[in-house]
N, C-alpha and C. Protein backbone atom coordinates (compact mmCIF):
# COMPACT_ATOMS: atom_id res chain seq x y z
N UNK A 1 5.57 -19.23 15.17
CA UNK A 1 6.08 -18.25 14.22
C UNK A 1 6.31 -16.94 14.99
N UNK A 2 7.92 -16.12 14.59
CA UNK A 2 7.88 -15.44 15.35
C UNK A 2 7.46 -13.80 14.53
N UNK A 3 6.83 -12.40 15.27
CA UNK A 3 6.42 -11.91 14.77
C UNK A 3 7.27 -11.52 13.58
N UNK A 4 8.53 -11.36 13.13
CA UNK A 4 9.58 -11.25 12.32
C UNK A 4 9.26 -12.13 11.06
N UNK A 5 8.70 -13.40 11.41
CA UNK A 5 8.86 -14.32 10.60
C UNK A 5 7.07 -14.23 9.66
N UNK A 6 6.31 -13.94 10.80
CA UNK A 6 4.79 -13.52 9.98
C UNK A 6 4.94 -12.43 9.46
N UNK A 7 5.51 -11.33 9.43
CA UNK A 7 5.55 -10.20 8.28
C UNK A 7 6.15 -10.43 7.60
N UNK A 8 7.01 -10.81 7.62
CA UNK A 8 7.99 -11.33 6.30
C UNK A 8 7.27 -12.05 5.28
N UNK A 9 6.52 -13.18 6.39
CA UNK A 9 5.70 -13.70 5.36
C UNK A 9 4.47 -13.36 4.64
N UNK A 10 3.63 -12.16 5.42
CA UNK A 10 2.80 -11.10 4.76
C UNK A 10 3.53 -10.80 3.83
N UNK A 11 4.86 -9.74 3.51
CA UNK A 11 5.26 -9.48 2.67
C UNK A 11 5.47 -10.21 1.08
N UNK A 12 5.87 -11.38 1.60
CA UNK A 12 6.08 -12.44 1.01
C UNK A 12 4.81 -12.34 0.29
N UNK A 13 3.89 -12.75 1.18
CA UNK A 13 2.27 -12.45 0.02
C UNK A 13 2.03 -12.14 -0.76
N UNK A 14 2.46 -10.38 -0.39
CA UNK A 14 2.21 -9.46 -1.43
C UNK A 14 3.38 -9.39 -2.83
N UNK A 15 4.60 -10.19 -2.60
CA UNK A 15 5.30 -10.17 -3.56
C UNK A 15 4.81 -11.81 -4.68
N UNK A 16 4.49 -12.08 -3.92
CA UNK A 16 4.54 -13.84 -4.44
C UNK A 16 3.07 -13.80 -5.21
N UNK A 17 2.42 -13.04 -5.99
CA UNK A 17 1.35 -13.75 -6.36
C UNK A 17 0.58 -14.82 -6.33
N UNK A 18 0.27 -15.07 -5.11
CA UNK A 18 -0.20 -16.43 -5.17
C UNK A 18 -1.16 -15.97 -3.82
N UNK A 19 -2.60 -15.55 -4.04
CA UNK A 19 -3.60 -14.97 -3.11
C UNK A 19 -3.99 -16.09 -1.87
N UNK A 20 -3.56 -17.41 -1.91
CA UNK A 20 -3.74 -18.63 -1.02
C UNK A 20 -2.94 -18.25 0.08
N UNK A 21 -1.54 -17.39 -0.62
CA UNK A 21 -0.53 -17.25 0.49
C UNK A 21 -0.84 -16.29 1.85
N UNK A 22 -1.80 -15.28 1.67
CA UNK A 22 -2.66 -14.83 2.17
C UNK A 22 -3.52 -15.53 3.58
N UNK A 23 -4.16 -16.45 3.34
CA UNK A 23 -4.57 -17.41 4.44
C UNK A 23 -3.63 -17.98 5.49
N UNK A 24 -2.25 -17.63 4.92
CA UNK A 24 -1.76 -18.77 5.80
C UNK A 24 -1.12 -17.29 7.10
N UNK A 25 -1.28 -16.52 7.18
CA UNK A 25 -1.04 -15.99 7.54
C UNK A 25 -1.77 -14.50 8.70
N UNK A 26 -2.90 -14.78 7.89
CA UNK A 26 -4.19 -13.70 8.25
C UNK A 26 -5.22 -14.63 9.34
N UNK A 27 -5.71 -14.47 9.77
CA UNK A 27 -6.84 -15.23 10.70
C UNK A 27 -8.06 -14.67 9.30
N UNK A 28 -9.18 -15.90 10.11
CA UNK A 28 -10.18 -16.05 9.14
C UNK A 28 -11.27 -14.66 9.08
N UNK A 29 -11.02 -13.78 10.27
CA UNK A 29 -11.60 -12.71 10.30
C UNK A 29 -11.30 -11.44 9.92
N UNK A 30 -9.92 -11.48 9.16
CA UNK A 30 -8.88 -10.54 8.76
C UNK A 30 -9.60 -9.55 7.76
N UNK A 31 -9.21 -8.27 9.13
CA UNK A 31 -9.82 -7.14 7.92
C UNK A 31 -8.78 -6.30 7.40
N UNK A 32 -8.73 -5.42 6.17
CA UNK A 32 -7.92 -4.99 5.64
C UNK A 32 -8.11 -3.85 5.17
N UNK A 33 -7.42 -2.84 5.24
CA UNK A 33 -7.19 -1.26 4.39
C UNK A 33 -6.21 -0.92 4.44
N UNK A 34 -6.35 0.11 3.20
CA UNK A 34 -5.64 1.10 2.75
C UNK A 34 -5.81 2.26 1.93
N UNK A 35 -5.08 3.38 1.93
CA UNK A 35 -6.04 4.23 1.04
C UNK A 35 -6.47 4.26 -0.31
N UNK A 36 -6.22 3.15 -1.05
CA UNK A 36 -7.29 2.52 -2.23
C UNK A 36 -8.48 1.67 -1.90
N UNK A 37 -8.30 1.28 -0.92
CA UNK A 37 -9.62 0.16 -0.55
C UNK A 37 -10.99 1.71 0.19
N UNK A 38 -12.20 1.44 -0.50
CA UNK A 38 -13.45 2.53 0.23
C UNK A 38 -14.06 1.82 1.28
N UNK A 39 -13.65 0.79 1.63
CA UNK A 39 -14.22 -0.17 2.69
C UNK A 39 -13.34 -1.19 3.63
N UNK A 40 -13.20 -1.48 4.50
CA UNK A 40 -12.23 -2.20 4.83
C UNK A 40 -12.60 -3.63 3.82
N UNK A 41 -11.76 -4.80 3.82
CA UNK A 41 -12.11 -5.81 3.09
C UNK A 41 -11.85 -6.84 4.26
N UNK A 42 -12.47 -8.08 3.79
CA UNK A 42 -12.83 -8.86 4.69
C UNK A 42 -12.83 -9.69 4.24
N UNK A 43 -11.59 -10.90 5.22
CA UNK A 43 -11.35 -12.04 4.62
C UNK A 43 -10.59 -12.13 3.41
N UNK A 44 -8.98 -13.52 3.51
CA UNK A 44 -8.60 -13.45 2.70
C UNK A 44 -8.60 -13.47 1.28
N UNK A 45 -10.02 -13.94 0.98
CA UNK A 45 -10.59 -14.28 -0.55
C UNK A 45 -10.44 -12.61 -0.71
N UNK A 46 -11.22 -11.43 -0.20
CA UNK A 46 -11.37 -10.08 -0.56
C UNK A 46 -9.98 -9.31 -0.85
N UNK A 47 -8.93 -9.32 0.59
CA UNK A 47 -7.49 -8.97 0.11
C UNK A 47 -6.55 -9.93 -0.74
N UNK A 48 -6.97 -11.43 -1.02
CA UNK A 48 -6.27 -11.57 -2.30
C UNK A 48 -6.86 -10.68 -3.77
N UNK A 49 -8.20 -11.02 -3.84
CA UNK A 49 -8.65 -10.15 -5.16
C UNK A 49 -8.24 -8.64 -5.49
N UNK A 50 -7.96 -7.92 -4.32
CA UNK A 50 -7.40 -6.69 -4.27
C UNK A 50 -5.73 -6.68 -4.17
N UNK A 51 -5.14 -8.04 -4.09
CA UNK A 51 -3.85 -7.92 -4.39
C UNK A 51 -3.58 -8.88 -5.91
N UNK A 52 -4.55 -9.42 -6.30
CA UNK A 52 -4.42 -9.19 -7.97
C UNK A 52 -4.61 -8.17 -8.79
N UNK A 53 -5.59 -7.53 -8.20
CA UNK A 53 -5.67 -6.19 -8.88
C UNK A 53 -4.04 -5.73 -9.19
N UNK A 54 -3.42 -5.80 -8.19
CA UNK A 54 -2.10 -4.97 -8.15
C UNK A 54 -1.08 -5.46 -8.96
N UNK A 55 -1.20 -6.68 -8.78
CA UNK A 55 -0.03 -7.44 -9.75
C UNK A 55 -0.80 -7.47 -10.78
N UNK A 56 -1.71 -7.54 -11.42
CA UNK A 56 -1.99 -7.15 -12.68
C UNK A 56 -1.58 -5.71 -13.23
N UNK A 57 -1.67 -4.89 -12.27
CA UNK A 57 -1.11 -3.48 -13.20
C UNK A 57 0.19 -3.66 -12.95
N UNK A 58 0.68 -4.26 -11.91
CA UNK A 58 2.49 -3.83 -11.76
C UNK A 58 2.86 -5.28 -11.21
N UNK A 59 2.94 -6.04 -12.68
CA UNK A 59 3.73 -7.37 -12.78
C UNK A 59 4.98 -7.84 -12.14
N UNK A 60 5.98 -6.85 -11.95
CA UNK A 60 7.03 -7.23 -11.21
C UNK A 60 6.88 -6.20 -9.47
N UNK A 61 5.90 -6.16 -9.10
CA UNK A 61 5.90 -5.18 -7.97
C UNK A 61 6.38 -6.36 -6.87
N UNK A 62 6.55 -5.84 -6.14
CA UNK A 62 7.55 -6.46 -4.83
C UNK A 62 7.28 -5.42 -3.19
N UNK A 63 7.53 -6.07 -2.49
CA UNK A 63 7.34 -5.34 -1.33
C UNK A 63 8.45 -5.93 -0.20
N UNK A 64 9.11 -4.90 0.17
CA UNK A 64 10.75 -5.02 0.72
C UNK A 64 10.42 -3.91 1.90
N UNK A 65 11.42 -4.84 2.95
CA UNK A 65 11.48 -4.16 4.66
C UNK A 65 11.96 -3.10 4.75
N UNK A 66 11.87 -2.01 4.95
CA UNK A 66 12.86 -0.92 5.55
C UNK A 66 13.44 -0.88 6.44
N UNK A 67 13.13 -1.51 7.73
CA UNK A 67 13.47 -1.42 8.88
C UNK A 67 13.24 -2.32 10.03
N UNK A 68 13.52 -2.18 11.02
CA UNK A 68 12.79 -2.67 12.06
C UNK A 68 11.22 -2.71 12.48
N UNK A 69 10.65 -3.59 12.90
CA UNK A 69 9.14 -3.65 13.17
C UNK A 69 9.25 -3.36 15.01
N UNK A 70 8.19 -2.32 14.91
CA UNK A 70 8.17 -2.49 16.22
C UNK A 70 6.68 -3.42 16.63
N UNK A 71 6.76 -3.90 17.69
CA UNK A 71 5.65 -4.50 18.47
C UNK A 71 5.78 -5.47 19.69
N UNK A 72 4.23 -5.95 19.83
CA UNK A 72 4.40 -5.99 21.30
C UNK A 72 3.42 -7.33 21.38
N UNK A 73 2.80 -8.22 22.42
CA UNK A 73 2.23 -9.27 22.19
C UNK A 73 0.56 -9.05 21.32
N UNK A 74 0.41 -7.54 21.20
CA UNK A 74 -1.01 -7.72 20.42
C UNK A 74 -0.90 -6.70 18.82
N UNK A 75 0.41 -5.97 18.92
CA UNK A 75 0.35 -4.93 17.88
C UNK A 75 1.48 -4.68 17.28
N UNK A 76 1.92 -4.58 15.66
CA UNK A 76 2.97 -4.81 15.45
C UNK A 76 2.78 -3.27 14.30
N UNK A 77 3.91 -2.64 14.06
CA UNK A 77 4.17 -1.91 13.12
C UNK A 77 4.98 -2.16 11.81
N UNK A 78 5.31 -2.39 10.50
CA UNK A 78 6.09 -2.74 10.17
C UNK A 78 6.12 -1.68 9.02
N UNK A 79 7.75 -1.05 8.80
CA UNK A 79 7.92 -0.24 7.76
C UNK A 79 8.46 -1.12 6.62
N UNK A 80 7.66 -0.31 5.22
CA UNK A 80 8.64 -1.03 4.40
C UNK A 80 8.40 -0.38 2.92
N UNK A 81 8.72 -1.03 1.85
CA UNK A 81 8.29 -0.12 0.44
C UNK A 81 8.17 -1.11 -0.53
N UNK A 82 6.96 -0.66 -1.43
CA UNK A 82 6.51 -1.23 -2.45
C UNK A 82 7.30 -0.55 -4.00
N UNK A 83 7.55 -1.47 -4.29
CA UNK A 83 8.47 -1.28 -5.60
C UNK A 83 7.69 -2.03 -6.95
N UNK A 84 7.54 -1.57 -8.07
CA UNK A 84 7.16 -2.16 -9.11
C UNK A 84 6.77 -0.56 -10.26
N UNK A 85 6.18 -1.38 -11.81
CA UNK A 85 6.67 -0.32 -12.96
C UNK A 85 5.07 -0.58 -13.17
N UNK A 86 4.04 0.31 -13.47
CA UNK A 86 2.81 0.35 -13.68
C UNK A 86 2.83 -0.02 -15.50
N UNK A 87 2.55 -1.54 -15.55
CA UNK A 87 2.29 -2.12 -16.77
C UNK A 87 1.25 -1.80 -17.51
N UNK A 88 0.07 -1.61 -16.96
CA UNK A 88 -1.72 -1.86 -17.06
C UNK A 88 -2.33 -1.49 -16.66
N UNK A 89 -3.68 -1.12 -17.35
CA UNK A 89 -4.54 -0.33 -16.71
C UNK A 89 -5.02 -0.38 -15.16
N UNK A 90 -5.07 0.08 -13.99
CA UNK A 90 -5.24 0.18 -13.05
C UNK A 90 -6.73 1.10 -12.61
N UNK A 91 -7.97 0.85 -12.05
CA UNK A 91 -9.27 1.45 -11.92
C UNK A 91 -9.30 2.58 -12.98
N UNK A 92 -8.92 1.95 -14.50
CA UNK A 92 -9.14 3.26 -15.02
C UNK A 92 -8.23 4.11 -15.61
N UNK A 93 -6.93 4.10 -14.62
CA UNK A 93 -5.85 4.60 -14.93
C UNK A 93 -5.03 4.01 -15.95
N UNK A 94 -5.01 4.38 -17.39
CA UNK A 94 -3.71 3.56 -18.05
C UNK A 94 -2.10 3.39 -17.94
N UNK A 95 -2.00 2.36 -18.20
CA UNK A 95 -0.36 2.26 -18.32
C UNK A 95 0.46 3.43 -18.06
N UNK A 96 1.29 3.60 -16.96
CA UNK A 96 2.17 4.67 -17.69
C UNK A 96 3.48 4.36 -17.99
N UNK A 97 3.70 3.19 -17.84
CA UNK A 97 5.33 2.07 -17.58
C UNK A 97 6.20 3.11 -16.83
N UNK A 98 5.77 3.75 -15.85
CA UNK A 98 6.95 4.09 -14.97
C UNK A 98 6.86 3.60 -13.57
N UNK A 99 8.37 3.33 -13.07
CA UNK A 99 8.39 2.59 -12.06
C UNK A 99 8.03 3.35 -10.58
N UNK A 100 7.69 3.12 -9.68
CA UNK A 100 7.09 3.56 -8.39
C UNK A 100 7.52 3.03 -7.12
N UNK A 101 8.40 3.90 -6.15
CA UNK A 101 9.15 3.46 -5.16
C UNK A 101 7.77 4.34 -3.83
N UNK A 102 6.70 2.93 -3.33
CA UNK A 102 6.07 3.88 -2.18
C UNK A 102 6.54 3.61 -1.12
N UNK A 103 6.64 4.06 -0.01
CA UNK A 103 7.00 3.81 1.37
C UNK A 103 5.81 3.57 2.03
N UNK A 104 5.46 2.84 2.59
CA UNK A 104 4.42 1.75 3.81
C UNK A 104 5.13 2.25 4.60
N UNK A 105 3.88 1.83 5.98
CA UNK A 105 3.86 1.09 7.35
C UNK A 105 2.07 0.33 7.20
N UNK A 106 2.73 -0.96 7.22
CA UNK A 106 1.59 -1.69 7.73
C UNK A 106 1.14 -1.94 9.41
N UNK A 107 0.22 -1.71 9.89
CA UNK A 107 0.12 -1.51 11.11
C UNK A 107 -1.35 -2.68 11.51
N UNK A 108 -0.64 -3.39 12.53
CA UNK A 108 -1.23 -4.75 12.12
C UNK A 108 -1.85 -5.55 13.73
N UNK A 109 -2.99 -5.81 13.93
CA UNK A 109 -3.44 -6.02 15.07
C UNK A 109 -3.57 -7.52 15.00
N UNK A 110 -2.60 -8.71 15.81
CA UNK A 110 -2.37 -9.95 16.27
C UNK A 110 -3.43 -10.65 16.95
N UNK A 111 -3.72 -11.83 16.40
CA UNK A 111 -4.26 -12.24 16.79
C UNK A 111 -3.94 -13.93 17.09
N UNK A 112 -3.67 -14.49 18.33
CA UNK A 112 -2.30 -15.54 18.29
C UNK A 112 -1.34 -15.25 17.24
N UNK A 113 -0.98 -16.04 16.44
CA UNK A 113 -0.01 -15.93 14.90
C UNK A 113 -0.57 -15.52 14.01
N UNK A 114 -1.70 -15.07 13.93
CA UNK A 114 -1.95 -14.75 12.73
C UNK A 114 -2.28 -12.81 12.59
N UNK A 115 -2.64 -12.82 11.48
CA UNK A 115 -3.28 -10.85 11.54
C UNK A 115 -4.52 -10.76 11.58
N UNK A 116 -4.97 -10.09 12.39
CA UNK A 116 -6.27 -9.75 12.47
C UNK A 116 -6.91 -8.57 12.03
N UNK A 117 -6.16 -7.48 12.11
CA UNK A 117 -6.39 -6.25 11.46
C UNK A 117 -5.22 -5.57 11.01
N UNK A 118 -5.18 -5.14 9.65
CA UNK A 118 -4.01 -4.60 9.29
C UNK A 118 -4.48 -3.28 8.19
N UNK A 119 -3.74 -2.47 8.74
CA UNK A 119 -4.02 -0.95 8.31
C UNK A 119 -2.95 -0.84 7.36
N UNK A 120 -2.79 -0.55 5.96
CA UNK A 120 -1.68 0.25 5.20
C UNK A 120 -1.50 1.75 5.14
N UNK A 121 -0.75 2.73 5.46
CA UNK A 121 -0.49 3.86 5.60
C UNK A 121 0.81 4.10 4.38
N UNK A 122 0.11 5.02 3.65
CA UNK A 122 1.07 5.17 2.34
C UNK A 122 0.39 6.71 1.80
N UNK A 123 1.57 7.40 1.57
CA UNK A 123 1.21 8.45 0.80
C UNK A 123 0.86 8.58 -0.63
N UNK A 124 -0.53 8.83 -1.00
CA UNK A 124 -0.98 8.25 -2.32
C UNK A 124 -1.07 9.41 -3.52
N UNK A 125 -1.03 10.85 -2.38
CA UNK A 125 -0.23 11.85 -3.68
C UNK A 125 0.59 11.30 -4.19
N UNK A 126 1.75 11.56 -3.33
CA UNK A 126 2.95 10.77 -3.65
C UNK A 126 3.05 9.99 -5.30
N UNK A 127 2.40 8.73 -4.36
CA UNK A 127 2.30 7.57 -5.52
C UNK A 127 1.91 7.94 -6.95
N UNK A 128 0.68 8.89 -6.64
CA UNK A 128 0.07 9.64 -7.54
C UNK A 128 1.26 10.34 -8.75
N UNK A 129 2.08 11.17 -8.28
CA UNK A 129 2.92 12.21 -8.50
C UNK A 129 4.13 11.22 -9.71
N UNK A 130 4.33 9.80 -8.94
CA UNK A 130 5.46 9.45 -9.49
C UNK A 130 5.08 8.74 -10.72
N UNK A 131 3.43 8.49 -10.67
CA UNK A 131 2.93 7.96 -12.41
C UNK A 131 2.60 9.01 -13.07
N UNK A 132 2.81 10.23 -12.89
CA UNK A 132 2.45 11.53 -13.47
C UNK A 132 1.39 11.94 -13.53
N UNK A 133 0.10 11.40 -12.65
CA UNK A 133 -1.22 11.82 -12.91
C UNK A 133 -1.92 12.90 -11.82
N UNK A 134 -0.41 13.24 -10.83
CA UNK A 134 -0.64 14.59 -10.23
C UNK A 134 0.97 15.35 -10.04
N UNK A 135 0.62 16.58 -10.47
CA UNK A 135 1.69 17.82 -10.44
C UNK A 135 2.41 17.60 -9.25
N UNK A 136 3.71 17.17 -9.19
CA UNK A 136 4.82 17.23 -7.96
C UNK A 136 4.32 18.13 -6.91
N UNK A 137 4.88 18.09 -5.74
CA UNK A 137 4.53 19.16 -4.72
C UNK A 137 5.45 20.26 -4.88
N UNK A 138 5.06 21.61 -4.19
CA UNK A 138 5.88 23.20 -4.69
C UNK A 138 5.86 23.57 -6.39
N UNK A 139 5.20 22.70 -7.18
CA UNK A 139 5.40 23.06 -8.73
C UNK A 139 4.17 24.53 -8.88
N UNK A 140 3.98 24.65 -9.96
CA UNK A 140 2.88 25.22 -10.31
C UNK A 140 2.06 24.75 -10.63
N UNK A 141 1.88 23.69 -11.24
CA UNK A 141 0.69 23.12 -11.45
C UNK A 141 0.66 22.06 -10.23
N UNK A 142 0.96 22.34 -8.73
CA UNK A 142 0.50 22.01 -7.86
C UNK A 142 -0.42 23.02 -7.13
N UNK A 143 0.39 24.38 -7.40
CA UNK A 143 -0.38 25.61 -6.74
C UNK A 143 -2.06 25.55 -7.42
N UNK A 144 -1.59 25.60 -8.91
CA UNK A 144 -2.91 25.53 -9.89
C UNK A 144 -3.94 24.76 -9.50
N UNK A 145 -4.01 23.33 -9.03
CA UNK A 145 -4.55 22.21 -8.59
C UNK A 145 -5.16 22.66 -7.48
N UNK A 146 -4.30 23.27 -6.42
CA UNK A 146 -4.85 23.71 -5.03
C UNK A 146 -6.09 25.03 -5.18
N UNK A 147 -5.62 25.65 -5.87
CA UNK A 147 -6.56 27.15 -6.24
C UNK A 147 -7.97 26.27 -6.89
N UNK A 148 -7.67 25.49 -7.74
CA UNK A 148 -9.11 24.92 -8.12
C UNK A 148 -9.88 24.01 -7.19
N UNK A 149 -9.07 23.90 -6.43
CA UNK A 149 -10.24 23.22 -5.23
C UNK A 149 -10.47 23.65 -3.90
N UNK A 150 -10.20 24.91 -4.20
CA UNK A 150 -10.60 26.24 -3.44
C UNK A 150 -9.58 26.40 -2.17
N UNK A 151 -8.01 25.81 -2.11
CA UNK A 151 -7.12 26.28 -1.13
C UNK A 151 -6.68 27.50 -1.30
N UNK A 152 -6.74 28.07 -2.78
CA UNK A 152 -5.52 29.28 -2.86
C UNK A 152 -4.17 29.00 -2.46
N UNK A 153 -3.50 30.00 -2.63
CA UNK A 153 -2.05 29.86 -2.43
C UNK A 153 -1.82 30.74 -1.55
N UNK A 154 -1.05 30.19 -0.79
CA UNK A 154 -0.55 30.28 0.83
C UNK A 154 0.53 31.40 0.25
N UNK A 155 0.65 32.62 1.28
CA UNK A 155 1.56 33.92 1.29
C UNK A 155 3.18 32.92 1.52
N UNK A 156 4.15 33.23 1.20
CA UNK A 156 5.27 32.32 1.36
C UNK A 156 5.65 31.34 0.52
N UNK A 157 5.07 30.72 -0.54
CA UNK A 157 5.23 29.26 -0.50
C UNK A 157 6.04 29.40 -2.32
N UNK A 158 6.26 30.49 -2.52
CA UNK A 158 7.09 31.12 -3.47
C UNK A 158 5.84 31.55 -4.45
């Protein structure tokens, strides 16, 4: 399998609900994060349960390439974006049925064909911002947000 063809099929994973699909792809020691996970997770039984989580709140979510992957015989980068409409409650968070375009790079340490360590890098204000449960950036009730957690507001920033 060539590295082109194992992210794809990671991706594939994460679009395909089906947490088995996971194994075929990860080595048996496969650890996993991102900035929702407080721990790395370990083993595909742990990142499938954390990728039901996801398709349970966002039923039609999908995850599509942006670009080229770069890598090399032990380390691969791959950009890409997660797409789907927040159906269901999520840790807490309810429904907001609006849809959410995040931008990834999964950054992913090889191990023969399979993944051995894979890092998600995603901006989770962001993500945050586009279900409405944080104030856009430059708004006022972004400045407001910052002053209450003791940044103040920066001279310049209007």
């Amino acid at each position: 399998m060539t590295v082109n063809e194992l992210i794809d099929s990671w991706e594939a994973a994460w679009s395909g609900r089906d947490t088995s699909a996971f194994a075929a792809v990860c080595d048996s020691d496969v650890h996993y994060e991102d900035p929702l996970t407080a721990e790395p997770l370990e083993g595909a039984e742990e990142l499938g349960s954390h990728a039901e989580r996801l398709w349970a709140a966002f039923p039609d979510v999908r995850v599509q390439s942006t670009g080229d992957r770069l890598a090399n015989q032990r380390y691969v980068a791959a950009p890409c974006k997660l797409l789907g409409t927040h159906r269901a409650a999520l840790e807490g968070l309810p429904a907001t049925n609006r849809f959410v375009v995040v931008h990834c790079v999964f950054y992913c340490e090889l191990r023969g064909a399979k993944l051995l360590r894979v890092r998600a890098f995603f901006d989770l204000y962001d993500a945050a911002t586009q279900l409405g449960v944080l104030p856009a950036r430059g708004t006022l009730g972004e400045k407001a947000l910052l002053m209450l957690r003791g940044f103040g507001v920066r001279a310049g920033r209007g």
